[in-house]
PDB file of N, CA and C in Angstrom:
ATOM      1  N   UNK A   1      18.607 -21.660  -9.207  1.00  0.00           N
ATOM      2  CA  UNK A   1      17.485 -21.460 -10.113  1.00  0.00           C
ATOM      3  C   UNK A   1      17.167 -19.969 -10.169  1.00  0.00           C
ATOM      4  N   UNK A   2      16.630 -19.579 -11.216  1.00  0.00           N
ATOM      5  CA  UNK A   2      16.360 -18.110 -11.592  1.00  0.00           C
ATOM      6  C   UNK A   2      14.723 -18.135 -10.976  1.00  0.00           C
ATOM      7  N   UNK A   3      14.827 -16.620 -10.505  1.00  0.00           N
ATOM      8  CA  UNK A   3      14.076 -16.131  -9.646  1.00  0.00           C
ATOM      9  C   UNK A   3      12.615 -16.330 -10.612  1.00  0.00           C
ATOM     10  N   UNK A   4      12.999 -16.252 -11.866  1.00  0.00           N
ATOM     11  CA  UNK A   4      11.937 -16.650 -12.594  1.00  0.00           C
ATOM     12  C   UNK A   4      11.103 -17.978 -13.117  1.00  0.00           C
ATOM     13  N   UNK A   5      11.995 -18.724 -12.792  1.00  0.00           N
ATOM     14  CA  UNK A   5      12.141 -20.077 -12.934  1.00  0.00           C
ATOM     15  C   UNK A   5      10.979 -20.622 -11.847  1.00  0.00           C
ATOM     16  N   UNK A   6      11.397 -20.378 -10.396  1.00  0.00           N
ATOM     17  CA  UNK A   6      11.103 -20.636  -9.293  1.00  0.00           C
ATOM     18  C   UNK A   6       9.365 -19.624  -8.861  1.00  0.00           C
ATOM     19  N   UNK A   7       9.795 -18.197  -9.429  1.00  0.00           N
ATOM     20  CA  UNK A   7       8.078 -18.123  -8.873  1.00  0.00           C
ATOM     21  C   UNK A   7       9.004 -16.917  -7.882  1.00  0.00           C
ATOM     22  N   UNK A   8       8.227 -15.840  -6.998  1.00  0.00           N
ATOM     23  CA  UNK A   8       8.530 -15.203  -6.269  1.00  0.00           C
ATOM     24  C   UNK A   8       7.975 -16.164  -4.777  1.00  0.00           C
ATOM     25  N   UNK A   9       9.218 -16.498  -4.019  1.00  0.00           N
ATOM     26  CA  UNK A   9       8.721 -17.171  -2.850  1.00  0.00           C
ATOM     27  C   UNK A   9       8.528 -15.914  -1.727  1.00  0.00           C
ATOM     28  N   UNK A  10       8.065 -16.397  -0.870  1.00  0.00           N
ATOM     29  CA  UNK A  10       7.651 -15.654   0.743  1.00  0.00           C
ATOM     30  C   UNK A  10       8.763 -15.672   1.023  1.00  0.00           C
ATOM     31  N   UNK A  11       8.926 -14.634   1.786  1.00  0.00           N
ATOM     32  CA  UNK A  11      10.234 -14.694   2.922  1.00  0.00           C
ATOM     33  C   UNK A  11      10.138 -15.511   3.825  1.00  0.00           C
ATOM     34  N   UNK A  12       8.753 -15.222   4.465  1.00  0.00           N
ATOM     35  CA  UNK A  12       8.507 -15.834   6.087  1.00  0.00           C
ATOM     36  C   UNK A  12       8.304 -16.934   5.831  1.00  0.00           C
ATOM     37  N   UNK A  13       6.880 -17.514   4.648  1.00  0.00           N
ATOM     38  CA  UNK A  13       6.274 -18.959   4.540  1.00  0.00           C
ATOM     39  C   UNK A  13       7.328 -19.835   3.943  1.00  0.00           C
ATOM     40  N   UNK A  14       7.831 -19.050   2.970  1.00  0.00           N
ATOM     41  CA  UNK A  14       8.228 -20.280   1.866  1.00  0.00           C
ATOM     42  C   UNK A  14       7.764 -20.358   0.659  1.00  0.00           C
ATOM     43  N   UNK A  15       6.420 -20.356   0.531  1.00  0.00           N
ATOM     44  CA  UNK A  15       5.558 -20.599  -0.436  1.00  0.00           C
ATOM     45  C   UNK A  15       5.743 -19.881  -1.553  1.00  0.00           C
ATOM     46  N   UNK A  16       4.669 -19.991  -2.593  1.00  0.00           N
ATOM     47  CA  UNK A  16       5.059 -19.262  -3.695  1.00  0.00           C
ATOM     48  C   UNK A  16       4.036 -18.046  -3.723  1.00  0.00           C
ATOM     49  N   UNK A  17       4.448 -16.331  -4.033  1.00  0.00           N
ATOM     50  CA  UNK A  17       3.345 -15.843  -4.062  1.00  0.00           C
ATOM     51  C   UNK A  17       2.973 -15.504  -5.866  1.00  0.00           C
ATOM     52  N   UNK A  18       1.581 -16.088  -5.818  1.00  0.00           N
ATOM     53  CA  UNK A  18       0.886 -16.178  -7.085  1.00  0.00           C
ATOM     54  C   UNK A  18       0.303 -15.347  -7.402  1.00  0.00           C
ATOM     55  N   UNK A  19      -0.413 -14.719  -7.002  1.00  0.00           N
ATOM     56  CA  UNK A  19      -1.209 -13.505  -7.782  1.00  0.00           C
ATOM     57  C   UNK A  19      -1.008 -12.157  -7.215  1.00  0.00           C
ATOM     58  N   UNK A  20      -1.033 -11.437  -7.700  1.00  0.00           N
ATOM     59  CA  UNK A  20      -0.718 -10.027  -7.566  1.00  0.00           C
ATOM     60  C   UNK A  20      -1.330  -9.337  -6.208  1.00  0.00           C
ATOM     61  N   UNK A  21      -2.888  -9.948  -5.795  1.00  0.00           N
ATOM     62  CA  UNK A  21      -3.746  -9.196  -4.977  1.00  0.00           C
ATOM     63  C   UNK A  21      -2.909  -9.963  -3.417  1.00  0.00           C
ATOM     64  N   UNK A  22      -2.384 -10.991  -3.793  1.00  0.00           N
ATOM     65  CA  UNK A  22      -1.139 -11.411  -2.155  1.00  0.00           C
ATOM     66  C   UNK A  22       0.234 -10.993  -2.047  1.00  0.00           C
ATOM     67  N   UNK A  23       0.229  -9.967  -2.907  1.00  0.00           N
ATOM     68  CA  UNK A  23       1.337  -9.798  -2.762  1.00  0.00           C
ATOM     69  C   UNK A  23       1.980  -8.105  -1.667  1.00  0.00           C
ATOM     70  N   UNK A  24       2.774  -8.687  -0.825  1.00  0.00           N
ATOM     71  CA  UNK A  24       2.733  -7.169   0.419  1.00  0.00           C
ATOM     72  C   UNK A  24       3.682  -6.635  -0.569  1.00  0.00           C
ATOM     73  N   UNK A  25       4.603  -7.058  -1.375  1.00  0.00           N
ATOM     74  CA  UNK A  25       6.070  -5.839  -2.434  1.00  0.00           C
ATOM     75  C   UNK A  25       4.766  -4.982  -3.249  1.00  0.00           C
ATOM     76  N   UNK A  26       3.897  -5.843  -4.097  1.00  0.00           N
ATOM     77  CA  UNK A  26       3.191  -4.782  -4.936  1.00  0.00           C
ATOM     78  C   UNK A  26       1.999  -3.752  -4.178  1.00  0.00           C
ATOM     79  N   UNK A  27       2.125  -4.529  -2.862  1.00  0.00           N
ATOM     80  CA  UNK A  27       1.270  -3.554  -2.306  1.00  0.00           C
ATOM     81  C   UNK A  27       2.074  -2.089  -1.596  1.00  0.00           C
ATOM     82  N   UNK A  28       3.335  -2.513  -1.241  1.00  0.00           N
ATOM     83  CA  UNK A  28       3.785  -1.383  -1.078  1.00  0.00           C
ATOM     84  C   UNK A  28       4.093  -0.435  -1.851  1.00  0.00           C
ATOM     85  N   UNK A  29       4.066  -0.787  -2.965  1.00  0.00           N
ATOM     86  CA  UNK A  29       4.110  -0.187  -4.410  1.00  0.00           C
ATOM     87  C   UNK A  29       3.457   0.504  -4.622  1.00  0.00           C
ATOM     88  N   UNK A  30       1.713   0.040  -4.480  1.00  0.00           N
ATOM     89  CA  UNK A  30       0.996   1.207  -5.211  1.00  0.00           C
ATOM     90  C   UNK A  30       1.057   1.594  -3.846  1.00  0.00           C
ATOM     91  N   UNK A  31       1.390   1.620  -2.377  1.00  0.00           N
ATOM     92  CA  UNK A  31       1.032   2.414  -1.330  1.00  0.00           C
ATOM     93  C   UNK A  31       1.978   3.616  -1.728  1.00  0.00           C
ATOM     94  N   UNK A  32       2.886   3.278  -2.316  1.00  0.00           N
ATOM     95  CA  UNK A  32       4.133   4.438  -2.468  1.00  0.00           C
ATOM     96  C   UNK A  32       5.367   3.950  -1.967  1.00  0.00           C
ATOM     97  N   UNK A  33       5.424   2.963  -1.180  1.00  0.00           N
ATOM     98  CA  UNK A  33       6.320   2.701   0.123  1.00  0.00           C
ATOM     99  C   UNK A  33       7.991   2.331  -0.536  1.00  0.00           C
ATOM    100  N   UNK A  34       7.602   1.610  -2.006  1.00  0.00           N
ATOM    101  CA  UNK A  34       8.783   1.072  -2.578  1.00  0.00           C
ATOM    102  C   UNK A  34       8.419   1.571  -4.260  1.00  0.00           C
ATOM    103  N   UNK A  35      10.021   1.610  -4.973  1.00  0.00           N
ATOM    104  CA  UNK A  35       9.988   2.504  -6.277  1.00  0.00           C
ATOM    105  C   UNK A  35       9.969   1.167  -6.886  1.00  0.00           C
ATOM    106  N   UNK A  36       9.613   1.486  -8.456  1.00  0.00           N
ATOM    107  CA  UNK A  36       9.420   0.483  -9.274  1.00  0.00           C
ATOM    108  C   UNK A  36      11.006  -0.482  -9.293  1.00  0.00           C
ATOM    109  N   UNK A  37      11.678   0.998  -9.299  1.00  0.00           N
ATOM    110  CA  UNK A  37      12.666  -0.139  -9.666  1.00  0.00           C
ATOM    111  C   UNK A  37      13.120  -0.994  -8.902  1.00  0.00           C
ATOM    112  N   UNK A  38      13.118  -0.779  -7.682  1.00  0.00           N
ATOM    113  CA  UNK A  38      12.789  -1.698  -6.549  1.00  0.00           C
ATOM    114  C   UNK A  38      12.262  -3.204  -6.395  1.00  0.00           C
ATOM    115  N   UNK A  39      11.704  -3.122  -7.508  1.00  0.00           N
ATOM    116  CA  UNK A  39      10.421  -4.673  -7.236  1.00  0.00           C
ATOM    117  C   UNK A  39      11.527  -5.743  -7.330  1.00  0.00           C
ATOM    118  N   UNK A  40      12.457  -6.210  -8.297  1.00  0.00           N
ATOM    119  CA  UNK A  40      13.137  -6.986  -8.166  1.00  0.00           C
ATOM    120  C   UNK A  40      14.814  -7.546  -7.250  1.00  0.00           C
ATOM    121  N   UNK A  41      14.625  -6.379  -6.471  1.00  0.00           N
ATOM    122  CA  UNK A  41      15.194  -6.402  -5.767  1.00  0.00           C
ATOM    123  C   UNK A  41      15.140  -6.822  -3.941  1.00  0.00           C
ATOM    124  N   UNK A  42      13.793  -6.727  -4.168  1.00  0.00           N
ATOM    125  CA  UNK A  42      13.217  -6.453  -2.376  1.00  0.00           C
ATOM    126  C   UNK A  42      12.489  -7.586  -2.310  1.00  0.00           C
ATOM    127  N   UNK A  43      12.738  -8.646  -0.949  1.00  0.00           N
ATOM    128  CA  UNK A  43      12.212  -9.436  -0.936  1.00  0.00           C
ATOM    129  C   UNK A  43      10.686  -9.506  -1.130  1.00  0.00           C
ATOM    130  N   UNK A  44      10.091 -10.597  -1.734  1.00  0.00           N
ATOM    131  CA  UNK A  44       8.420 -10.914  -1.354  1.00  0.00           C
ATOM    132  C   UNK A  44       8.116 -11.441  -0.368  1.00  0.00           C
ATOM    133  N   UNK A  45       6.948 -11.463  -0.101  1.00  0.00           N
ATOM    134  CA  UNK A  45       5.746 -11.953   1.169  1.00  0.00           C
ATOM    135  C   UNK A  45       4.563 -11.855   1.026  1.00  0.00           C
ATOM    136  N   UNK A  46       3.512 -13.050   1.485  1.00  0.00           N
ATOM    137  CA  UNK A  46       2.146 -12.511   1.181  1.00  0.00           C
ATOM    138  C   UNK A  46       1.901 -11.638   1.550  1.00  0.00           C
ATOM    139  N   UNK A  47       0.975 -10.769   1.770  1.00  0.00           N
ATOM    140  CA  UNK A  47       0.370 -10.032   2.717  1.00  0.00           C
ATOM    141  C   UNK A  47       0.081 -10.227   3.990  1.00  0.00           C
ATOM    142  N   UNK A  48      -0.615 -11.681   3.653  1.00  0.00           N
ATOM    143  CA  UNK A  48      -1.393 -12.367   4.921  1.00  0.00           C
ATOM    144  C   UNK A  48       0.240 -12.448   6.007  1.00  0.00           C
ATOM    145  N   UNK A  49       1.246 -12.770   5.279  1.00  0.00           N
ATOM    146  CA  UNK A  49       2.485 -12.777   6.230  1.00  0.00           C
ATOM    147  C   UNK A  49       2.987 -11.794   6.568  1.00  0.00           C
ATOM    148  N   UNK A  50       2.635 -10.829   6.125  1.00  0.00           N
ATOM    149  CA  UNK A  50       2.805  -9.474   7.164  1.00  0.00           C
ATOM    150  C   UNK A  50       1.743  -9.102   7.992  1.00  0.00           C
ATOM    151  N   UNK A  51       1.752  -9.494   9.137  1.00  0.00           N
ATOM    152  CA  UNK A  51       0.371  -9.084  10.036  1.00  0.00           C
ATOM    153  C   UNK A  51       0.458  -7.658  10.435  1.00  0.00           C
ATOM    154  N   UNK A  52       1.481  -6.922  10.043  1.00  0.00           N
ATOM    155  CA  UNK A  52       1.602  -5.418  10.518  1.00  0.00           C
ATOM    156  C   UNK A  52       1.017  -5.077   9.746  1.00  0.00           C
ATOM    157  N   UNK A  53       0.692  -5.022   8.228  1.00  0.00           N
ATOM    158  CA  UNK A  53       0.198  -4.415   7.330  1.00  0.00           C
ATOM    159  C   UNK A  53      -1.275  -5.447   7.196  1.00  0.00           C
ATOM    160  N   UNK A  54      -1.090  -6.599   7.041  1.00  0.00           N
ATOM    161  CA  UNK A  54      -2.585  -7.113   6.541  1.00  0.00           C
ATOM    162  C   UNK A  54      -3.650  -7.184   7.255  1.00  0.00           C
ATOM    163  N   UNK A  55      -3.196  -6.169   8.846  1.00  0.00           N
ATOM    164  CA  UNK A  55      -4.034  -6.271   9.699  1.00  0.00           C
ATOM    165  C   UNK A  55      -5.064  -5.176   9.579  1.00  0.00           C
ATOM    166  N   UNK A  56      -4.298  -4.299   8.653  1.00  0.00           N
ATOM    167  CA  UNK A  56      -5.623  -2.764   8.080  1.00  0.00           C
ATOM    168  C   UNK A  56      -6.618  -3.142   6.766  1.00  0.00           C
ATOM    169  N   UNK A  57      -6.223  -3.957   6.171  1.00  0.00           N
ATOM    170  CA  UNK A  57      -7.197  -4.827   5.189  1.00  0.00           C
ATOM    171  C   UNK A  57      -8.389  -4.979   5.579  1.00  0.00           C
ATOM    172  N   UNK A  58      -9.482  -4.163   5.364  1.00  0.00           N
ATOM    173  CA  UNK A  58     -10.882  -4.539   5.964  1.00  0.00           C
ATOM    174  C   UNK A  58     -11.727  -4.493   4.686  1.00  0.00           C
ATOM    175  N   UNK A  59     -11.820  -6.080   4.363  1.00  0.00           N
ATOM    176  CA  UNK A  59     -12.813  -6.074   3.261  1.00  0.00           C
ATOM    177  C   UNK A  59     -13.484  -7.981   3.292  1.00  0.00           C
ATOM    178  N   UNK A  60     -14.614  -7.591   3.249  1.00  0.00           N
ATOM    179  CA  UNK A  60     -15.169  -9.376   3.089  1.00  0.00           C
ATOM    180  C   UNK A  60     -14.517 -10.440   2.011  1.00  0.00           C
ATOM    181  N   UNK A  61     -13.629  -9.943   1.184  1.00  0.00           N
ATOM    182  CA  UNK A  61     -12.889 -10.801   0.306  1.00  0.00           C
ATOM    183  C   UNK A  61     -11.545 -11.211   1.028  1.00  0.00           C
ATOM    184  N   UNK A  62     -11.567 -10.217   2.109  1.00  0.00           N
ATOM    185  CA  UNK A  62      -9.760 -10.278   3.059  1.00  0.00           C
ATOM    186  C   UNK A  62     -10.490 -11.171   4.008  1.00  0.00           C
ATOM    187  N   UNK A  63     -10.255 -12.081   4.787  1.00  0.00           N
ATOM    188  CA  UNK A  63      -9.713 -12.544   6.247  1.00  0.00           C
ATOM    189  C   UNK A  63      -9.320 -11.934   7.214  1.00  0.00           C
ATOM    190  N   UNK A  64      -9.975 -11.493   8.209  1.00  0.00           N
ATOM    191  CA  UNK A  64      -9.120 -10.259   9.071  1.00  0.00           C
ATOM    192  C   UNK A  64      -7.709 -11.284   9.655  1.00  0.00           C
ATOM    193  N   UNK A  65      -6.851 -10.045   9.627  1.00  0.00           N
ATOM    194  CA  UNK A  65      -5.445 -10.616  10.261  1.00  0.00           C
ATOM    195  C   UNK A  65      -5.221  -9.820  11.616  1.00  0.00           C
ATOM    196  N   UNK A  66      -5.236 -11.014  12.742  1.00  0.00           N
ATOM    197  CA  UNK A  66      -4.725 -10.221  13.729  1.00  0.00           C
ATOM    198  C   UNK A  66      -3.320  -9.993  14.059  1.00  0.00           C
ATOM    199  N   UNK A  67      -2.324  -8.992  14.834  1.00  0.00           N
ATOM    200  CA  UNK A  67      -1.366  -8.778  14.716  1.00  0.00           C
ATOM    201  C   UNK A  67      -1.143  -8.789  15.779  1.00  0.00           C
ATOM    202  N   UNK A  68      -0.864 -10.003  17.304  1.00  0.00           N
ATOM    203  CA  UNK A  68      -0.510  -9.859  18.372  1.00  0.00           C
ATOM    204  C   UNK A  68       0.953  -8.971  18.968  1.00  0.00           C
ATOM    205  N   UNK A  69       0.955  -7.756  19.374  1.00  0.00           N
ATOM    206  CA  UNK A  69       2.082  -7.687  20.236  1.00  0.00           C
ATOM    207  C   UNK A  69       2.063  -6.215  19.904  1.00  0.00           C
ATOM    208  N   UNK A  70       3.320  -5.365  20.237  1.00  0.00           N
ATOM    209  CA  UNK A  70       3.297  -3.894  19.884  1.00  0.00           C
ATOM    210  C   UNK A  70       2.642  -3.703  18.641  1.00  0.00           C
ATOM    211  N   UNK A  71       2.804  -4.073  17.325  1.00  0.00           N
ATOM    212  CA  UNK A  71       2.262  -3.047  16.751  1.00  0.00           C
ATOM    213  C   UNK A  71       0.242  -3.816  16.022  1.00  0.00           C
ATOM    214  N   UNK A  72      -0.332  -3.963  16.972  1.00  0.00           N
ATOM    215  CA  UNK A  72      -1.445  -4.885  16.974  1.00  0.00           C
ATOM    216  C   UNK A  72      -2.298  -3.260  16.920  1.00  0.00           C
ATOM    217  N   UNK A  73      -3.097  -3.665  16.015  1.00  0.00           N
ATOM    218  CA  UNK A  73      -3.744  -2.239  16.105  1.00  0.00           C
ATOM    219  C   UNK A  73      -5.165  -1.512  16.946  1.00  0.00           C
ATOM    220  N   UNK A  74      -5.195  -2.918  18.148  1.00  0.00           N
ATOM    221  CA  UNK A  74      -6.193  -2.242  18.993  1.00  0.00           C
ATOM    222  C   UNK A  74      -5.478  -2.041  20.318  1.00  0.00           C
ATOM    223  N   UNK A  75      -4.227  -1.645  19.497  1.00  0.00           N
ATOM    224  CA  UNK A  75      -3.435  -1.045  21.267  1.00  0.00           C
ATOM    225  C   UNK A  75      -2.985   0.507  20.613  1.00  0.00           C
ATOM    226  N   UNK A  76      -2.998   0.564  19.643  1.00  0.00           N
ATOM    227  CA  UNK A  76      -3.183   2.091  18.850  1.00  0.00           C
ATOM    228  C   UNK A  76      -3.777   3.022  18.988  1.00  0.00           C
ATOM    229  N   UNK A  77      -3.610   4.473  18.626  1.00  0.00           N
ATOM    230  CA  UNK A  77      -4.715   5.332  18.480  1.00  0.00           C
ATOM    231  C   UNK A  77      -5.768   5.092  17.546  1.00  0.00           C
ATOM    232  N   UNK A  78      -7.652   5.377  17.779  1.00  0.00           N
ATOM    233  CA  UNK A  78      -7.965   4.915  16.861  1.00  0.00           C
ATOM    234  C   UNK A  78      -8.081   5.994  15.537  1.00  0.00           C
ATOM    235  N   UNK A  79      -7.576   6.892  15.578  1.00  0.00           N
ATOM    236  CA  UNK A  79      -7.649   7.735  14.509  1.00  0.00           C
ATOM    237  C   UNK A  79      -6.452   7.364  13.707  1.00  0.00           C
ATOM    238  N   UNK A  80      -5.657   7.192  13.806  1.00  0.00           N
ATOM    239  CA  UNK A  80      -4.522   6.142  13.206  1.00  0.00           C
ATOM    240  C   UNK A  80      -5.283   5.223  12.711  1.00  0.00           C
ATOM    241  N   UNK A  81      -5.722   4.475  13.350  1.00  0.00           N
ATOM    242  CA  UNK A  81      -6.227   2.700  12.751  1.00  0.00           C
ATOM    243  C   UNK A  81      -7.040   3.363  11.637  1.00  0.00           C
ATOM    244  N   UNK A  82      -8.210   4.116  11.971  1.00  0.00           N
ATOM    245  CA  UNK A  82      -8.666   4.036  10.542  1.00  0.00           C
ATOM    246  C   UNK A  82      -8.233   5.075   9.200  1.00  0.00           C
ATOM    247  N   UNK A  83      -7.262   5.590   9.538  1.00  0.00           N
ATOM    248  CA  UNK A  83      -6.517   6.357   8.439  1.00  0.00           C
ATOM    249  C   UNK A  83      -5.768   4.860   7.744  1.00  0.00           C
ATOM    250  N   UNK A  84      -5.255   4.199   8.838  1.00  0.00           N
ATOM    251  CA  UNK A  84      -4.529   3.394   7.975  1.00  0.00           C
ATOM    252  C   UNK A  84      -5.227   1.997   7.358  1.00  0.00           C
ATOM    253  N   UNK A  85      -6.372   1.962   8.107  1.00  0.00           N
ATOM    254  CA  UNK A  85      -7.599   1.213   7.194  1.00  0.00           C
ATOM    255  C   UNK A  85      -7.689   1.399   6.098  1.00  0.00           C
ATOM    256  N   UNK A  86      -8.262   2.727   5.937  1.00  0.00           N
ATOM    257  CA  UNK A  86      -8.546   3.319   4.702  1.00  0.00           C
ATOM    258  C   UNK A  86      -7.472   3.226   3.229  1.00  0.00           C
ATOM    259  N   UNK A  87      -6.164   3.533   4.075  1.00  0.00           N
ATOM    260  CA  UNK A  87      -5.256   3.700   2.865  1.00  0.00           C
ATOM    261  C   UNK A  87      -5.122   2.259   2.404  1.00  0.00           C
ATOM    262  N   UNK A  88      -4.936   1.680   3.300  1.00  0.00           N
ATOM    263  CA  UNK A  88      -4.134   0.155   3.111  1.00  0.00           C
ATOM    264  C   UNK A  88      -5.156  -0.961   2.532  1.00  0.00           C
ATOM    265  N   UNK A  89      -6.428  -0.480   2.482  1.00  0.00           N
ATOM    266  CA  UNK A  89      -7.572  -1.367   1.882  1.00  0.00           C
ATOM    267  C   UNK A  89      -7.653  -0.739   0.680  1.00  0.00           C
ATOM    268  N   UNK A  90      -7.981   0.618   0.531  1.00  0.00           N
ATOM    269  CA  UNK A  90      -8.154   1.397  -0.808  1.00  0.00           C
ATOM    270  C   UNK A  90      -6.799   0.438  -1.816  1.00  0.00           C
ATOM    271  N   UNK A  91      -5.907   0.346  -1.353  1.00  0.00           N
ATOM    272  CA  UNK A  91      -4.737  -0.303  -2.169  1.00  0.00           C
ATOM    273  C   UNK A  91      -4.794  -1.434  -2.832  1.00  0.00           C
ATOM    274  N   UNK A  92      -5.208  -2.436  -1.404  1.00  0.00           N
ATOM    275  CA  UNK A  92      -5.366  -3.263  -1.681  1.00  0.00           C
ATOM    276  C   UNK A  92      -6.681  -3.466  -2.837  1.00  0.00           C
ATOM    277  N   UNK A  93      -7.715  -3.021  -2.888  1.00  0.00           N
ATOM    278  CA  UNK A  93      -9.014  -2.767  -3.374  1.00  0.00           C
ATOM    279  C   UNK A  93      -8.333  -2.542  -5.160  1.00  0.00           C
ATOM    280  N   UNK A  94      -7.175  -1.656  -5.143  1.00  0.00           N
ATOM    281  CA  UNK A  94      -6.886  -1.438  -6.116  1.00  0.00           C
ATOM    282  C   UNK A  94      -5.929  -2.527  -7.033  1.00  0.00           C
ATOM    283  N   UNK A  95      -5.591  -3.250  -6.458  1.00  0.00           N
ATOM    284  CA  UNK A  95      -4.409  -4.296  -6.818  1.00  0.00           C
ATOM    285  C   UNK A  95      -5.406  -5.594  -7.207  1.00  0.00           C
ATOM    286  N   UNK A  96      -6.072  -5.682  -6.246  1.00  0.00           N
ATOM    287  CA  UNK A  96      -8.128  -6.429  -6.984  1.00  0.00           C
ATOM    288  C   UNK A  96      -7.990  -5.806  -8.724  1.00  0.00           C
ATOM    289  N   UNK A  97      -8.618  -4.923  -8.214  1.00  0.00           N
ATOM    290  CA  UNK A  97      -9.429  -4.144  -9.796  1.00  0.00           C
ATOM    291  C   UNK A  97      -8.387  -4.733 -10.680  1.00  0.00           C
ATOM    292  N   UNK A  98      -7.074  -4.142 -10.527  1.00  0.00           N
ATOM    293  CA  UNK A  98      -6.186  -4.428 -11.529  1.00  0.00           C
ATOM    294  C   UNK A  98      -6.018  -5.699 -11.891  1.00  0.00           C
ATOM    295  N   UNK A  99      -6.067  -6.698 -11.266  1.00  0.00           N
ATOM    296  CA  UNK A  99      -5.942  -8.075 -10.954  1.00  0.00           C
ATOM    297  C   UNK A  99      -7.410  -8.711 -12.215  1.00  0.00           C
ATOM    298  N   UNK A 100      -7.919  -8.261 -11.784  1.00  0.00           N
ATOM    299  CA  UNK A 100      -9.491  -8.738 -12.648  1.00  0.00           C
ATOM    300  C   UNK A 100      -9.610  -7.967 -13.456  1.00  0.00           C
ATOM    301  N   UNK A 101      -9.349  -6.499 -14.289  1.00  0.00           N
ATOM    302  CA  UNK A 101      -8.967  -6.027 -15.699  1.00  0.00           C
ATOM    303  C   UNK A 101      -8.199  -6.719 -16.171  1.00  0.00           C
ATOM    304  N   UNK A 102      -6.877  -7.244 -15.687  1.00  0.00           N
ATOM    305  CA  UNK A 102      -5.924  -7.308 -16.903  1.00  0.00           C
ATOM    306  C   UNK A 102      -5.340  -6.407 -16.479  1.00  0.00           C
ATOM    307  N   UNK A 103      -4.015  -6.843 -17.054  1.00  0.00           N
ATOM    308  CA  UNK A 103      -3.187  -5.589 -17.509  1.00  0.00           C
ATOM    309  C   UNK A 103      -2.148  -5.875 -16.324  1.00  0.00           C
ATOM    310  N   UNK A 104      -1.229  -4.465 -16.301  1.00  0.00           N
ATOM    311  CA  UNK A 104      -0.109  -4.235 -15.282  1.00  0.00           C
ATOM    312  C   UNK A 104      -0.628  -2.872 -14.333  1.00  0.00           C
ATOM    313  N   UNK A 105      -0.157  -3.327 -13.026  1.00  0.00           N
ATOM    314  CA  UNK A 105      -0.014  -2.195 -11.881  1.00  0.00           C
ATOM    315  C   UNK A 105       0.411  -0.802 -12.746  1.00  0.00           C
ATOM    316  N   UNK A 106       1.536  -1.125 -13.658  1.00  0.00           N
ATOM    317  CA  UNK A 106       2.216   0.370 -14.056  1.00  0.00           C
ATOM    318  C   UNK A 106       1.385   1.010 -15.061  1.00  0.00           C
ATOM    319  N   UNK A 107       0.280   0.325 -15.377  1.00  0.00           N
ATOM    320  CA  UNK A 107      -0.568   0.909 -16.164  1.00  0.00           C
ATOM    321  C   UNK A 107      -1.284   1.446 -15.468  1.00  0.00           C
ATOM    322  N   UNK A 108      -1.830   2.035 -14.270  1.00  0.00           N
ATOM    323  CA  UNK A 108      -2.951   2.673 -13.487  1.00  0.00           C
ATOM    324  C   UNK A 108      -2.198   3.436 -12.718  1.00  0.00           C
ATOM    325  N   UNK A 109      -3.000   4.498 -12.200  1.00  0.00           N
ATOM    326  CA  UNK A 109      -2.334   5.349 -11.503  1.00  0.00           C
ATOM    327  C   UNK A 109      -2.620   4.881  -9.870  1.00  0.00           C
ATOM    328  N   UNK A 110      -1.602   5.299  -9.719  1.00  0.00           N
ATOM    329  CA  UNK A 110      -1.302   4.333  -8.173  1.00  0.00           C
ATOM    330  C   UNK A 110      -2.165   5.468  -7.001  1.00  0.00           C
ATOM    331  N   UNK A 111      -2.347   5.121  -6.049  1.00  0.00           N
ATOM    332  CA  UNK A 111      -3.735   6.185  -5.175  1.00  0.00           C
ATOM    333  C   UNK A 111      -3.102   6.782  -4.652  1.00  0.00           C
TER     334      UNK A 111
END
């Protein structure tokens, strides 16, 4: 079945990811982490299934995610943790907005 057919599944869950604001590929996207042209190539995952990354998500619409083991972020420096708070929520925050305008990610300028 075509990738389109089927929906972008999780790597880890299985599941299907549905909206843009769960998604960890478009979030690495506007983080910078992966190029556009990239998107169809690189596996998906929620967010929530990456606990390395969805564990800097600090917002009352997120669920905090804890991330047991090395890279758990209260075994970190904390000047790290909240640099990477900051970036990784601002993103996420932004993939929201976009999500509830309308429109496409490639239409906004990425942070």
């Amino acid at each position: 079945m075509a990738r389109c057919d089927q929906g972008y599944l999780c790597e880890v869950c299985g599941g299907e990811v549905e909206e843009i604001v769960d998604s960890d590929l478009y979030l690495a996207f506007v983080l910078g982490e992966v190029r556009a042209e990239w998107l169809l190539d690189k596996p998906e995952r929620h967010i929530r299934c990456n606990a390395e990354r969805a564990q800097y998500v600090i917002d009352p619409e997120f669920p905090p995610v804890e991330c047991p083991g090395f890279f758990d972020k209260r075994l970190l420096d904390a000047g790290y943790v909240a640099e990477e708070e900051a970036r990784v929520t601002r993103a996420w925050r932004h993939l929201v907005a976009v999500a509830r305008r309308g429109g496409s990610v490639f239409d906004s300028p990425l942070i």
